[in-house]
Protein backbone atom coordinates (compact mmCIF):
# COMPACT_ATOMS: atom_id res chain seq x y z
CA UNK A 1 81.36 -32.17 6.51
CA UNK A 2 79.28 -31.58 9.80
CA UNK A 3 81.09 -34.91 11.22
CA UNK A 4 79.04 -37.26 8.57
CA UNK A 5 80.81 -39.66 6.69
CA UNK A 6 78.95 -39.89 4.06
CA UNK A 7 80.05 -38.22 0.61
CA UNK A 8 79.17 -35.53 -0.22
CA UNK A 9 77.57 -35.87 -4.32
CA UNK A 10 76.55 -38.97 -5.72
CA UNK A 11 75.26 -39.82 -9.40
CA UNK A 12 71.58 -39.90 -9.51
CA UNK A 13 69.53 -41.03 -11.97
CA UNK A 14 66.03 -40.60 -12.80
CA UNK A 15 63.83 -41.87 -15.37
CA UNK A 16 61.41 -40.13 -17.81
CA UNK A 17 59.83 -39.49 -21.32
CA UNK A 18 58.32 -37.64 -23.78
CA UNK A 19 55.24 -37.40 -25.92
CA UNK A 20 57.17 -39.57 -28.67
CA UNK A 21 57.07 -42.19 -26.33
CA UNK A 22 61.13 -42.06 -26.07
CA UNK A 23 61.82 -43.26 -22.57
CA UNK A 24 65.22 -41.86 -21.07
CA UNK A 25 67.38 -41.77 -17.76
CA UNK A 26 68.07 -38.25 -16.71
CA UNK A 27 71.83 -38.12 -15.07
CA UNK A 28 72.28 -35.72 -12.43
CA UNK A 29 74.84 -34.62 -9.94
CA UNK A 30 73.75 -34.52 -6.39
CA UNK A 31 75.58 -31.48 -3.97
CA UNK A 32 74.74 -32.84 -0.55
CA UNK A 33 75.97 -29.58 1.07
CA UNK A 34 73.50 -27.12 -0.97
CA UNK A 35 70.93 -29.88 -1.85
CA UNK A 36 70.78 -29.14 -5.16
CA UNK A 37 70.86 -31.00 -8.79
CA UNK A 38 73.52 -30.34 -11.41
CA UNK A 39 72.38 -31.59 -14.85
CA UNK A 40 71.80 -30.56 -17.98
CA UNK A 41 68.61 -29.19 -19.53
CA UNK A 42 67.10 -28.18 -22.65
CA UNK A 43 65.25 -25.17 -23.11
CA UNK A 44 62.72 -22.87 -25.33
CA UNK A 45 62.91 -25.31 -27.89
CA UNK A 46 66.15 -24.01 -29.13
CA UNK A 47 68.51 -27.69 -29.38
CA UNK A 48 70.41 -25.99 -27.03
CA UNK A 49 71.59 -27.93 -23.79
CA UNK A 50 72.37 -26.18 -20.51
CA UNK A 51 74.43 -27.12 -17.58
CA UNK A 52 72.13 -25.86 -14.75
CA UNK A 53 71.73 -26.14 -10.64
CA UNK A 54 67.85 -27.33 -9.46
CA UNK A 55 66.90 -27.14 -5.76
CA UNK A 56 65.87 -30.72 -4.19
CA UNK A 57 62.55 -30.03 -3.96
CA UNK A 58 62.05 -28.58 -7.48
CA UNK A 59 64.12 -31.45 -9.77
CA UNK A 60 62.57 -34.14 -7.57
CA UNK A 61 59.46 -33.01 -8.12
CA UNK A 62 59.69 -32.90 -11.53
CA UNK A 63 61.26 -36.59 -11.84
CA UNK A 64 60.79 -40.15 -11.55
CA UNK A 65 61.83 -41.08 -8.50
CA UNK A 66 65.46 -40.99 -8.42
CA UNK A 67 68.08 -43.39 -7.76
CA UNK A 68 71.35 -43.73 -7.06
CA UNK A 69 73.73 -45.18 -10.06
CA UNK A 70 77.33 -44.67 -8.63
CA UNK A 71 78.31 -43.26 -4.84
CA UNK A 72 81.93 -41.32 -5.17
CA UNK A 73 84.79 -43.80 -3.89
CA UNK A 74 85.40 -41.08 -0.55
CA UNK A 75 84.99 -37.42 0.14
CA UNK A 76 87.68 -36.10 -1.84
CA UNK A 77 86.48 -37.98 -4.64
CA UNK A 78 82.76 -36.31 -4.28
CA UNK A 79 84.42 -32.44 -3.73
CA UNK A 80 86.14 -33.12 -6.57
CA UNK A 81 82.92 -34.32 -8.71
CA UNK A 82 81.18 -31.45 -7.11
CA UNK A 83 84.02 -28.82 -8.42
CA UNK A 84 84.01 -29.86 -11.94
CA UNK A 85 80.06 -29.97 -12.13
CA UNK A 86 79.49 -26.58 -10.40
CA UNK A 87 82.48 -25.22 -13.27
CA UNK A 88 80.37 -26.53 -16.16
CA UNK A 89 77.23 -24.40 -14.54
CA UNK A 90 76.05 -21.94 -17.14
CA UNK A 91 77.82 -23.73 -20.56
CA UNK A 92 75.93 -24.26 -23.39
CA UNK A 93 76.13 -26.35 -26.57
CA UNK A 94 73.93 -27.62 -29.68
CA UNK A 95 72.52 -30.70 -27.69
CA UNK A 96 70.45 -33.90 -29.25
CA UNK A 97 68.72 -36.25 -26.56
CA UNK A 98 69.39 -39.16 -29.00
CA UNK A 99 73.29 -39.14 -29.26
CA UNK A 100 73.54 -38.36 -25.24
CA UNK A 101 76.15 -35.56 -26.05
CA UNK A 102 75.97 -34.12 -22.32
């Protein structure tokens, strides 16, 4: 879109841990045209993962430095990445960091 070729999500990954000293790569879903994160986060302590949109600013700030892990194949592939991330926005399910069930 706006004449760039480039796609328009990629699959970014970013690295982190926890006071268990469990090291992990946080997968994310990167929407070019709002420049915003779709990924999945845990919160209040309940097990309970969420499917969630973070500006740029906020989930990079809040990361390792993030890299790139896979670049969609052409546009349509990215819209279509896009679409299915932004429909799973808002589900929840009994989530567990150790069996990667996201």
């Amino acid at each position: 879109t706006g004449g760039s070729s480039s796609s328009n999500s990629s699959s970014i990954s970013s690295c982190g841990g926890n006071s268990t000293g469990i090291s992990y790569e946080h997968h994310a879903i990167f929407d070019r045209n709002n420049d915003e994160y779709i990924h999945v986060t845990t919160t209040g302590g309940n097990g309970k993962g969420h499917v969630v949109r973070t500006t740029r600013r906020v989930f990079e700030s809040n990361s390792s430095k993030p890299r790139v892990v896979k670049q969609p194949a052409n546009v349509q592939e990215a819209l279509n990445i896009v679409a299915r991330a932004s429909a799973a926005v808002g589900n929840t399910w009994d989530y567990h960091v150790l069996s990667h069930n996201c």
